[in-house]
Protein backbone atom coordinates (compact mmCIF):
# COMPACT_ATOMS: atom_id res chain seq x y z
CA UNK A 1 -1.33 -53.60 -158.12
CA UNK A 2 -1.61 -51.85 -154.75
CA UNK A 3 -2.67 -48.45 -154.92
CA UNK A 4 -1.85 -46.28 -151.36
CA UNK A 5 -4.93 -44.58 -151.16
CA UNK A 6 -8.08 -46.40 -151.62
CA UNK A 7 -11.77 -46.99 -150.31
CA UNK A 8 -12.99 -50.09 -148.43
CA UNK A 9 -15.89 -52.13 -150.69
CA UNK A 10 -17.25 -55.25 -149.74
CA UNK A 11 -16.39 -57.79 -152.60
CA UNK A 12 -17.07 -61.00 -151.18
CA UNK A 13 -17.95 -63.17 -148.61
CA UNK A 14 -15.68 -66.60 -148.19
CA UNK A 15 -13.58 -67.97 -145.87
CA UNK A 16 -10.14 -66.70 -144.67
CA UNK A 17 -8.07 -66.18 -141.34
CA UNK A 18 -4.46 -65.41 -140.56
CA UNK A 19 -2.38 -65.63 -138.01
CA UNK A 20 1.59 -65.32 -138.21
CA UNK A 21 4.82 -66.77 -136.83
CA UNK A 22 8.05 -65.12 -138.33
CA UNK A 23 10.40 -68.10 -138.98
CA UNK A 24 12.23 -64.44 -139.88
CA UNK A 25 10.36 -62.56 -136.90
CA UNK A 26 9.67 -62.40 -133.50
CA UNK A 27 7.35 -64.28 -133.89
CA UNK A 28 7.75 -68.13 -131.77
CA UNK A 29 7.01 -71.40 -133.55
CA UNK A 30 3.63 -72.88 -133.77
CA UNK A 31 4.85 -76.86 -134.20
CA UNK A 32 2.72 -79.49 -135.75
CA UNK A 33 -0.26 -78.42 -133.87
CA UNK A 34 -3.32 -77.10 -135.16
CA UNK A 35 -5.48 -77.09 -138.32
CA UNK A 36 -1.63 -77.17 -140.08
CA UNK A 37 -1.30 -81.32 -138.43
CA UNK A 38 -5.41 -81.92 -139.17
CA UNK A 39 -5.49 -80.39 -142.62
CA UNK A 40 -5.72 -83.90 -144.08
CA UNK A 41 -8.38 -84.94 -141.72
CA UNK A 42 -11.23 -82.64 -142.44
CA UNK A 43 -12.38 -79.50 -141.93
CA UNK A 44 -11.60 -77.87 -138.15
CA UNK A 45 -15.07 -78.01 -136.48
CA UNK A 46 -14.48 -74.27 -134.96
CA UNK A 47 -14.14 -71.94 -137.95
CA UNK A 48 -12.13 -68.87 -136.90
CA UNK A 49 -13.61 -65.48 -138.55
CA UNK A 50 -10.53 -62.81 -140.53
CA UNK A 51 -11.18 -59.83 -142.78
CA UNK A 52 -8.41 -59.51 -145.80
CA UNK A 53 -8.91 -56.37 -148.25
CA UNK A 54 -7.04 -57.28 -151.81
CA UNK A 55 -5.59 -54.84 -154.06
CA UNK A 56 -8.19 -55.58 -157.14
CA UNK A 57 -9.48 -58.33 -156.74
CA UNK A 58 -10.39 -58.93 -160.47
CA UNK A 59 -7.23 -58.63 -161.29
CA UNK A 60 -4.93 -61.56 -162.25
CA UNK A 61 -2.25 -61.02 -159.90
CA UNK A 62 -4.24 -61.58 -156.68
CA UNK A 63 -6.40 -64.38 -158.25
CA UNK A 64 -5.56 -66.73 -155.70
CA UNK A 65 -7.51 -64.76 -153.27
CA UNK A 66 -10.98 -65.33 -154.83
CA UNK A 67 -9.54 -68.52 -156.58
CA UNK A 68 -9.13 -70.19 -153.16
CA UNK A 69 -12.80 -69.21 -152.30
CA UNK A 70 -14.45 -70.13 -155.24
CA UNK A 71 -12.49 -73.53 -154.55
CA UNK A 72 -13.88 -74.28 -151.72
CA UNK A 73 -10.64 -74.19 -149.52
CA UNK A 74 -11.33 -71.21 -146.73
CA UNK A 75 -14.22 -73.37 -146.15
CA UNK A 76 -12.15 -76.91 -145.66
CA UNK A 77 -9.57 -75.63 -143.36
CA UNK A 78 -12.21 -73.87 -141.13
CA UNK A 79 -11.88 -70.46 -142.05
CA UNK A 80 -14.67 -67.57 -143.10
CA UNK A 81 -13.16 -65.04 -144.34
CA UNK A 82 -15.13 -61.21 -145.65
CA UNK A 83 -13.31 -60.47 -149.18
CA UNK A 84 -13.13 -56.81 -149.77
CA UNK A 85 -11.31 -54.80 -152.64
CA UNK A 86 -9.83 -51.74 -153.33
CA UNK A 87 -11.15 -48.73 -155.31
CA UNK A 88 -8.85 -45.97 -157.00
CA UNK A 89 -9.26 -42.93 -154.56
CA UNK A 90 -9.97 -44.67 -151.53
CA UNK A 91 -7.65 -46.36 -148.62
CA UNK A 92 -4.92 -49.20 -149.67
CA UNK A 93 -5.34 -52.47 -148.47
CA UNK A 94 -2.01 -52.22 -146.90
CA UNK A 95 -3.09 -48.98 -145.17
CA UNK A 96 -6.22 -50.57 -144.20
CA UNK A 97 -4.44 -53.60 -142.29
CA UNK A 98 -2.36 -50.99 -140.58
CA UNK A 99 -4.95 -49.73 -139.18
CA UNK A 100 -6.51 -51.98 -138.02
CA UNK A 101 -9.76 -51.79 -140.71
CA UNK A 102 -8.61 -55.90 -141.09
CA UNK A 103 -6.59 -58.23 -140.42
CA UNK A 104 -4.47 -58.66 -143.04
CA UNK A 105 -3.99 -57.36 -146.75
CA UNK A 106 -3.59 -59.13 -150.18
CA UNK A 107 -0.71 -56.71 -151.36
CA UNK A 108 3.00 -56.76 -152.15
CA UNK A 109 5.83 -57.79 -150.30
CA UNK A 110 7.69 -54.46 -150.63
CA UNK A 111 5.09 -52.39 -148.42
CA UNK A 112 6.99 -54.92 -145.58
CA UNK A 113 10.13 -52.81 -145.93
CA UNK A 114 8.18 -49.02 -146.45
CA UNK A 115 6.43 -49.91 -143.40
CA UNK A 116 9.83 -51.27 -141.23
CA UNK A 117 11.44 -48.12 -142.78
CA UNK A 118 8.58 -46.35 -140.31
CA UNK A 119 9.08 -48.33 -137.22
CA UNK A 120 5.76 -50.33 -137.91
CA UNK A 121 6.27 -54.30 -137.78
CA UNK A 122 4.28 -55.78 -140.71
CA UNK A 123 5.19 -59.19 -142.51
CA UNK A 124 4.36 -61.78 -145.57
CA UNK A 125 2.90 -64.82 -144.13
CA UNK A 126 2.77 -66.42 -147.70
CA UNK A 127 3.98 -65.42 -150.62
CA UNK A 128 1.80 -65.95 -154.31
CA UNK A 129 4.22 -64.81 -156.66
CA UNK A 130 8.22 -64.11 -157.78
CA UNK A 131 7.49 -61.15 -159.86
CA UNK A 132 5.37 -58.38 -160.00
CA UNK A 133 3.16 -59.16 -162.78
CA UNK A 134 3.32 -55.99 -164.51
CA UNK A 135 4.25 -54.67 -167.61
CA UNK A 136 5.18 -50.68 -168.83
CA UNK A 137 2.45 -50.56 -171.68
CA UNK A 138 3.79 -48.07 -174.20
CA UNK A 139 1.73 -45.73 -176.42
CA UNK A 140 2.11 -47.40 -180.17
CA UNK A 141 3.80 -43.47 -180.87
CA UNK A 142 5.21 -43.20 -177.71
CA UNK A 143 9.42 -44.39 -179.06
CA UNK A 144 9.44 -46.12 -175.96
CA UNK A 145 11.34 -49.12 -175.64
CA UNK A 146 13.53 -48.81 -172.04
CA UNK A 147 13.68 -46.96 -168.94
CA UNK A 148 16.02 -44.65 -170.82
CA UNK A 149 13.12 -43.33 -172.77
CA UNK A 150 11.50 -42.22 -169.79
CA UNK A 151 13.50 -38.64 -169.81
CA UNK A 152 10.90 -35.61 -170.92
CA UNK A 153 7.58 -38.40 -170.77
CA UNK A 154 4.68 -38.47 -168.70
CA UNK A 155 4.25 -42.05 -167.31
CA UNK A 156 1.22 -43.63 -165.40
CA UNK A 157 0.93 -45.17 -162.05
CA UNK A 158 -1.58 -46.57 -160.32
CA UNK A 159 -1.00 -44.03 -157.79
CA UNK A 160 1.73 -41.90 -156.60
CA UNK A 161 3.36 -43.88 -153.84
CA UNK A 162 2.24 -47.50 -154.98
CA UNK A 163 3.95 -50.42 -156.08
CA UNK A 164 3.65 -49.27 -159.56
CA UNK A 165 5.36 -46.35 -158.60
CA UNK A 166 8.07 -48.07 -156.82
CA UNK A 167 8.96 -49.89 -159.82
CA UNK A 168 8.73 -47.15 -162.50
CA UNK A 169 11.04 -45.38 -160.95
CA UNK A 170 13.22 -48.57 -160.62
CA UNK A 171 13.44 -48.66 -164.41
CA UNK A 172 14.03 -45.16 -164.90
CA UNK A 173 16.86 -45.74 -161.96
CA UNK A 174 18.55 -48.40 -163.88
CA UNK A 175 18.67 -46.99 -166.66
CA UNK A 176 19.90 -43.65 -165.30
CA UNK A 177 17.51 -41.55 -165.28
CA UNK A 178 16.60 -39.45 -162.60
CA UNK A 179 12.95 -39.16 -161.31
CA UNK A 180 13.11 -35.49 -161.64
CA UNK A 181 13.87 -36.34 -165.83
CA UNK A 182 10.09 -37.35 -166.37
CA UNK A 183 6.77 -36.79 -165.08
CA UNK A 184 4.56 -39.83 -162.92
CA UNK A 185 0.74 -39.57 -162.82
CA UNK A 186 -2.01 -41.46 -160.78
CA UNK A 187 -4.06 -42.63 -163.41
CA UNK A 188 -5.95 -46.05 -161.50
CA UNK A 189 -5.79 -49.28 -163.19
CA UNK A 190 -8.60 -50.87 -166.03
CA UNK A 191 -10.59 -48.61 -167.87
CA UNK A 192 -9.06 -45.32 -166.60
CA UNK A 193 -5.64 -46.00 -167.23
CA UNK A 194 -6.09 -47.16 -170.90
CA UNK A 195 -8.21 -44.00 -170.80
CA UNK A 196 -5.35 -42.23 -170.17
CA UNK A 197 -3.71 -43.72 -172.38
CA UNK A 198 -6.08 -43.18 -175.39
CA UNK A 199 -5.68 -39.78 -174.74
CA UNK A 200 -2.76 -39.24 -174.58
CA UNK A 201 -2.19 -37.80 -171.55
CA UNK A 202 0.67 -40.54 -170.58
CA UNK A 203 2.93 -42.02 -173.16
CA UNK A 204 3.40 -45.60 -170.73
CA UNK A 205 1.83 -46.65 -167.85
CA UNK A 206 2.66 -49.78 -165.55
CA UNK A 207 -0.55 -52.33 -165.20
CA UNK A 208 -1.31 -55.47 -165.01
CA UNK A 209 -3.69 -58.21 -166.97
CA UNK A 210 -6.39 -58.20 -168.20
CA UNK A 211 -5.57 -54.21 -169.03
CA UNK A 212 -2.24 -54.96 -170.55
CA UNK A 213 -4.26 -57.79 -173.03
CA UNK A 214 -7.36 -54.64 -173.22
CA UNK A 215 -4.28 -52.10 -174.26
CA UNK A 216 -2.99 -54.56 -176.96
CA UNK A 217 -6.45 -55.78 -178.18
CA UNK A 218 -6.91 -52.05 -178.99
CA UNK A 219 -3.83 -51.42 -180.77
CA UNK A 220 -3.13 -48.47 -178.26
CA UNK A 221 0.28 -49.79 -176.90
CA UNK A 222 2.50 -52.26 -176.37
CA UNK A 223 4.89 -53.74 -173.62
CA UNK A 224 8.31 -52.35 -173.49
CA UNK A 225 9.16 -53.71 -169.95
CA UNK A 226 8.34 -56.98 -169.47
CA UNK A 227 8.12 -57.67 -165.31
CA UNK A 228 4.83 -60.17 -165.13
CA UNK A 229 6.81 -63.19 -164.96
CA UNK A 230 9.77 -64.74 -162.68
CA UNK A 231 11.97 -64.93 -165.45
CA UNK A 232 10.89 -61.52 -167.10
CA UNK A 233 11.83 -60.15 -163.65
CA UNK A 234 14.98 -61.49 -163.15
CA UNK A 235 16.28 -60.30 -166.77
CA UNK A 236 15.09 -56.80 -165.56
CA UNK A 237 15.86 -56.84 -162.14
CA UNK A 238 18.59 -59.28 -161.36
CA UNK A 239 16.32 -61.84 -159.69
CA UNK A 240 12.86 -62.91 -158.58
CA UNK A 241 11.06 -60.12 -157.15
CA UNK A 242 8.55 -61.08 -154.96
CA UNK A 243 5.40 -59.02 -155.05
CA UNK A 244 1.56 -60.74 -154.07
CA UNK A 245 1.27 -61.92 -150.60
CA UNK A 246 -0.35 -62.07 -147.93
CA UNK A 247 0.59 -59.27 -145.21
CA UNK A 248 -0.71 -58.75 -141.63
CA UNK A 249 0.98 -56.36 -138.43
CA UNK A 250 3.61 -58.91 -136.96
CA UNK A 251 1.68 -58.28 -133.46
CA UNK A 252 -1.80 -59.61 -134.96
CA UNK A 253 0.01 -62.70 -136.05
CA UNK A 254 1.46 -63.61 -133.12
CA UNK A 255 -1.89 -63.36 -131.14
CA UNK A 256 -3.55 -64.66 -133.58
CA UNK A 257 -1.43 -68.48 -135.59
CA UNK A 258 -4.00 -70.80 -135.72
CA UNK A 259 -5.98 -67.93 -138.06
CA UNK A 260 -2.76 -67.42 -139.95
CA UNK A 261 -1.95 -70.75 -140.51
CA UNK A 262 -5.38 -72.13 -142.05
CA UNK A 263 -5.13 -69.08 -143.99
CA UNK A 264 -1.94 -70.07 -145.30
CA UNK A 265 -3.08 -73.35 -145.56
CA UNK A 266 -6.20 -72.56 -147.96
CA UNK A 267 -4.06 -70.46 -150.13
CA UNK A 268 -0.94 -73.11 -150.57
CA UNK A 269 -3.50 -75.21 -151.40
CA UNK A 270 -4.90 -72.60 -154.48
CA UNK A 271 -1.27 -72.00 -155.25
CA UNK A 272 -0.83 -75.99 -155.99
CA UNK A 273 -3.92 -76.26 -157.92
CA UNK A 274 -3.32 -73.05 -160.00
CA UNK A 275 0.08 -74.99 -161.02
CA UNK A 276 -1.57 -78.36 -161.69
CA UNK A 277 -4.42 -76.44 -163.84
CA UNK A 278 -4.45 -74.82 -167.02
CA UNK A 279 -5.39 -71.16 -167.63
CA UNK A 280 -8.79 -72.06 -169.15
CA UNK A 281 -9.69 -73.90 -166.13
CA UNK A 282 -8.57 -71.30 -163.87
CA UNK A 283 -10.56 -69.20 -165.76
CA UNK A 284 -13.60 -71.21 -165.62
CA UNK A 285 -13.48 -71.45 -161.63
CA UNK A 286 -13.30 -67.33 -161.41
CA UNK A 287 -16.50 -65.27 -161.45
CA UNK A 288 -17.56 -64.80 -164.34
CA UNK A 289 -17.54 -61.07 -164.35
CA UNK A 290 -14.07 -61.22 -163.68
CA UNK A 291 -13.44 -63.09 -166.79
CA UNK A 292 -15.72 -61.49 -169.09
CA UNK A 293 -16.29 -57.72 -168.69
CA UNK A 294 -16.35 -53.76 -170.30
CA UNK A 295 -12.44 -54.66 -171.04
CA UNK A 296 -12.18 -58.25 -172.01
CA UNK A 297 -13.18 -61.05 -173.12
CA UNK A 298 -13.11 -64.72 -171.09
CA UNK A 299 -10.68 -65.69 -174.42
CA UNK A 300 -9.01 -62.69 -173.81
CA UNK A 301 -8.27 -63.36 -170.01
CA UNK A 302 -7.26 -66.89 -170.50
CA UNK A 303 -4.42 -65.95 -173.42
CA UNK A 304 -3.41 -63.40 -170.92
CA UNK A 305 -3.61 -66.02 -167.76
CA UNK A 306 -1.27 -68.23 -170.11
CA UNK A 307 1.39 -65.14 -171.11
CA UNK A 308 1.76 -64.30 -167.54
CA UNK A 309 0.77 -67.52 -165.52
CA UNK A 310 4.55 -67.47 -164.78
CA UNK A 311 4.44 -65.09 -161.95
CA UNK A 312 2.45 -67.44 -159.78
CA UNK A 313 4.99 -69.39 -157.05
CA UNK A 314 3.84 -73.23 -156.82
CA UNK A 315 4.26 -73.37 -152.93
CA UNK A 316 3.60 -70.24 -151.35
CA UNK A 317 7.04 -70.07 -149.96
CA UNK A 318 9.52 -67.06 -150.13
CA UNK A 319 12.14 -67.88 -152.73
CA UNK A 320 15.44 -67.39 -151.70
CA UNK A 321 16.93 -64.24 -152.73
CA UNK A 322 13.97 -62.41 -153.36
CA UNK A 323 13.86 -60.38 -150.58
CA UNK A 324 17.29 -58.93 -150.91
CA UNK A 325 16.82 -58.18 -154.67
CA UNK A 326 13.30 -55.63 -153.23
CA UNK A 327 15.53 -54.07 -150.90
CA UNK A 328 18.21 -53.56 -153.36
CA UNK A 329 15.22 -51.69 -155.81
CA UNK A 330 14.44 -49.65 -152.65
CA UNK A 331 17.24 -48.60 -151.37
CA UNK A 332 18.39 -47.53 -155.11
CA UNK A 333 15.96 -45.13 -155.50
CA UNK A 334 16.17 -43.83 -151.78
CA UNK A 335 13.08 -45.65 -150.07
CA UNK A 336 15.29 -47.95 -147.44
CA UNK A 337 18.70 -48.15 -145.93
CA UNK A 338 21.11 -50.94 -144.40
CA UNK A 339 18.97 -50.41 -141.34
CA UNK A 340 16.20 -53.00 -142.89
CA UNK A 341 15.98 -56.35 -141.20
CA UNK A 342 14.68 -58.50 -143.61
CA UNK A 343 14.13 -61.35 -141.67
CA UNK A 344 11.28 -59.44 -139.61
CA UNK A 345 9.79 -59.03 -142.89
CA UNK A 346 8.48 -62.30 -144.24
CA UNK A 347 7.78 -66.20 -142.60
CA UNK A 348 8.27 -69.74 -144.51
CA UNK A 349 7.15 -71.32 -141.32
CA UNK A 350 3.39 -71.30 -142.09
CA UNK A 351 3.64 -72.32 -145.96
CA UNK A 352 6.32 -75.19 -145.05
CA UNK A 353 3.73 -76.26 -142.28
CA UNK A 354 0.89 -76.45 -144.93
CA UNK A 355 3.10 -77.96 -147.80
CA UNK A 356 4.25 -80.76 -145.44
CA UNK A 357 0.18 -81.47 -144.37
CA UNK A 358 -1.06 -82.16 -147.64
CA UNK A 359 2.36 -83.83 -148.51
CA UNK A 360 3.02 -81.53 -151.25
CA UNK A 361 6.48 -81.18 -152.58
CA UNK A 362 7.88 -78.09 -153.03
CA UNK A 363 10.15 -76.59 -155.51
CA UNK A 364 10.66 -72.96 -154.31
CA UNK A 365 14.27 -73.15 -152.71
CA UNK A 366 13.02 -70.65 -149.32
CA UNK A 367 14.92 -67.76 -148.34
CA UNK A 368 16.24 -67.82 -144.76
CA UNK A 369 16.34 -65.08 -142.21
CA UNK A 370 18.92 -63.37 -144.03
CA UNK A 371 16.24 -62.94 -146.94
């Protein structure tokens, strides 16, 4: 999940570039032109050069970021691209492509509509998945079982401020309770939250695989809100809720579309394979330490790959209605207002362009301007 604050580490080295048009946003058309037209041809001779930070990326929800190098595909559409993660303490990779630290982040749509919210123009150029991918891991003595447990208890998030935040309080919303009813801790994601969690000093906390396989493997909790897959999501929140993509300023984008759209193309391409290929040979195409570490095992991470492959959108594109059900979480618990322009927030332009190259079909119905 995206944590706000964290610190800049050089993951990887692959290939990657971004540039974006807002079919939604200011941004102005890029046609057929391009490595989008060539992509069937070859690689582009020129390779353009981006920087993307990732928020974890050993962790199943951004896959596709290290999937797509691994793969090969940064490479065929011309693109090297510097991998780096976060680390629990340090800068966000949403903060980080604010600032300018790189080009563009591997985070979650939402941080779109925080950012608009502060008169700062950011938006998803591709979108990897219709739900967040998490699940509210509850203590095996915790009585926890719905957001309207949450009253008196102590619940984890990655970080105050984060996605995980953002949606804990969501639950709690729904289910009315206040956020002043319960208490909402940092505790980091992996081995400190299930820390935490051992003991005692949560009674839930909101992560994603592998931990949520690690928590249950353990017999220290179990999932009480299921939001890792499309359809989980929509039975909890009324629709798709589209979380990993890839995010850059609006302004870097449109100085910068032929990075942005072999970016896009690379990662359409990942998000066609992943849906053409099962879980063990996803898997098998990962590093292996990101398979097979201090909190799971490579059988472990596939079961969990093939409980929550769900979340993972076949085309890249932005399905329709998603948008509008984030902004209806935010503004519930006080985060955004009517003022939000959703179609500054997000582009299908790039991911149709790449779809129609390869001559893939899709099966995401898109959201339009309108979100």
């Amino acid at each position: 999940m995206i944590t706000a604050k964290k610190t800049l580490v050089l993951a990887a080295t692959g290939a990657l570039a971004l540039t974006a048009l807002t079919a939604c946003s200011s941004s102005k058309s890029s046609g057929g032109s391009g490595p989008a037209a060539a992509a069937g041809s070859g690689a582009p001779k020129d390779v353009k050069h981006v920087s993307l930070m990732v928020g974890g990326l050993d962790k199943q929800i951004y896959l596709p970021y290290k999937l797509a190098d691994q793969l090969g595909f940064y490479k065929k559409y011309g693109v090297s691209v510097t991998l780096s993660t976060e680390q629990d303490g340090g800068v966000g990779a949403e903060e980080a492509m604010i600032s300018g630290q790189v080009d563009m982040a591997g985070a979650w749509y939402i941080h779109t509509i925080d950012f608009q919210m502060k008169h700062k123009a950011v938006e998803s150029v591709v979108q990897l998945s219709g739900a967040p991918g998490e699940r509210e891991m509850c203590a095996t003595t915790s009585n926890v079982h719905a957001g309207t447990d949450f009253a008196g208890k102590t619940v984890g998030v990655t970080d105050l401020g984060s996605g995980t935040d953002t949606l804990t309080q969501l639950i709690a919303a729904k289910a009315g309770v206040a956020k002043d009813k319960f208490s909402r801790t940092g505790v980091g994601a992996g081995s400190t939250a299930i820390a935490a969690l051992k003991k005692g000093a949560i009674s839930c906390v909101m992560t994603t695989q592998p931990t949520v396989t690690a928590i249950e493997k353990q017999n220290l909790g179990y999932s009480a809100v299921d939001l890792a897959t499309v359809d989980g999501a929509t039975k909890a929140l009324g629709g798709a809720w589209p979380a990993a993509a890839v995010l850059s300023r609006t302004d870097w984008v449109n100085s910068h579309k032929d990075e942005t759209q072999r970016v896009v193309n690379a990662l359409v391409d990942t998000m066609h394979w992943i849906n053409t290929h099962s879980p063990q040979e996803i898997a098998d195409a990962l590093p292996a330490q990101y398979t097979n570490n201090a909190i799971i095992t490579k059988a472990d991470y596939v079961a969990a790959l093939t409980q929550d492959k769900g979340q993972f959108l076949p085309d890249g594109l932005m399905p329709a209605g998603g948008p509008k059900v984030v902004l209806a979480t935010e503004k519930l618990i006080g985060q955004a207002d009517d003022s939000v322009k959703l179609g500054d927030t997000f582009t299908n332009e790039f991911a149709l362009n790449a779809n129609k190259s390869e001559g893939y079909t899709t099966t995401t119905t898109p959201a339009d301007g309108n979100g």
